[in-house]
Protein backbone atom coordinates (compact mmCIF):
# COMPACT_ATOMS: atom_id res chain seq x y z
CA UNK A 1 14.71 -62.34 27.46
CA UNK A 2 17.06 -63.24 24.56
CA UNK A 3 16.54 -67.18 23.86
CA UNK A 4 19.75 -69.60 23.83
CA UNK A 5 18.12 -72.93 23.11
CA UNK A 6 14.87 -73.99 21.83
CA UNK A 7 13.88 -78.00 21.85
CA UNK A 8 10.62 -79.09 20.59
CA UNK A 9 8.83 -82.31 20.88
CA UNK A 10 7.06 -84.51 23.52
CA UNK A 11 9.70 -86.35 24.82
CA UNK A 12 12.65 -83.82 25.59
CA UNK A 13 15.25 -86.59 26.01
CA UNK A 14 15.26 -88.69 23.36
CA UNK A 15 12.37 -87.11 21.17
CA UNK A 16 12.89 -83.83 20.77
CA UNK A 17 15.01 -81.87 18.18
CA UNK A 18 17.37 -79.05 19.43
CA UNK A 19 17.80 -75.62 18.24
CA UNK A 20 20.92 -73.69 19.80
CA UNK A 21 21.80 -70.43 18.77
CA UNK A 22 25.48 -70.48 17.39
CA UNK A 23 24.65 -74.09 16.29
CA UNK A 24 26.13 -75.50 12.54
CA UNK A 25 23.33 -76.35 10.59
CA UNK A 26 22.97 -78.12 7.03
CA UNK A 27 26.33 -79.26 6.22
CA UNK A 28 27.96 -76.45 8.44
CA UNK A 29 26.96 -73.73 5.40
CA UNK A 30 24.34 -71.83 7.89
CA UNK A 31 24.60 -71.31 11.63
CA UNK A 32 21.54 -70.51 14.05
CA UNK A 33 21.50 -66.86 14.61
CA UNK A 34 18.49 -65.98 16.65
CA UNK A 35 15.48 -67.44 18.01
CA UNK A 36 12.43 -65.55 19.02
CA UNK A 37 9.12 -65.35 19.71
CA UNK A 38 7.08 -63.74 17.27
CA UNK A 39 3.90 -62.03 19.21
CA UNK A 40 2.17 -61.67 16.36
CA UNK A 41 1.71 -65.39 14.85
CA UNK A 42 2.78 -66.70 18.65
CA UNK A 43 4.71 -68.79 16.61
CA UNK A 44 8.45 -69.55 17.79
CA UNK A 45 11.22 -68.60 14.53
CA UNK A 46 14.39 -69.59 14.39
CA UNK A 47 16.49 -67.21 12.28
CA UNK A 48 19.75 -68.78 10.17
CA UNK A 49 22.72 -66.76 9.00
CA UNK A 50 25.63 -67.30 6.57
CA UNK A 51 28.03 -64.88 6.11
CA UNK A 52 25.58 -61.50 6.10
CA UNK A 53 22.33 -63.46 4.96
CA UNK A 54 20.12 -64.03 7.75
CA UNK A 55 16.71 -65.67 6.78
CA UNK A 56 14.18 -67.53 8.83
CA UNK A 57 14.22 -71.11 8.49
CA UNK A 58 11.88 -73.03 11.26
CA UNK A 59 8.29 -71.38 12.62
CA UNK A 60 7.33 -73.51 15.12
CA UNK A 61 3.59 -73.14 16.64
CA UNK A 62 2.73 -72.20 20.32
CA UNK A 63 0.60 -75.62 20.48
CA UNK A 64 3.54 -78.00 19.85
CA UNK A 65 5.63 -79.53 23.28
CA UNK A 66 8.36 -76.77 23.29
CA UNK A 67 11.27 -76.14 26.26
CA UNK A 68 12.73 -72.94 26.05
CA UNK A 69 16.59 -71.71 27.46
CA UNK A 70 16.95 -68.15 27.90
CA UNK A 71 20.26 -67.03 28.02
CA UNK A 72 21.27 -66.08 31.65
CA UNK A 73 24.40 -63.89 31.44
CA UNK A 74 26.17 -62.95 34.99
């Protein structure tokens, strides 16, 4: 499954932060390319892009509240 949205915290309404792929990050220089879930650390990584630089930016552990969106295409 390819992941759309990631939010993590305990409160998903008003506590959690939210990590969409195609989202404008950090003054709009950087946009959210992919998020994914690394088997190896079973840590979740969100992956940031500008221009043709993609680096990771967020790891975010399997033990913290996390909701995940996959991306349903029909």
């Amino acid at each position: 499954m390819i992941i759309r949205k990631i939010s993590v915290g305990p409160d998903y309404k008003s506590g959690a932060m939210h990590y969409i792929v195609g989202q404008s990050i950090l003054g709009n220089t950087y946009e959210i390319d992919t998020i994914r879930l690394n088997s190896e650390t079973d840590c979740f990584e969100v992956w940031i892009k500008k221009e043709e630089e993609v680096v990771l930016w967020k790891e975010f552990t399997s033990n913290m509240p996390i909701s995940i969106e996959n991306n349903i295409n029909f």
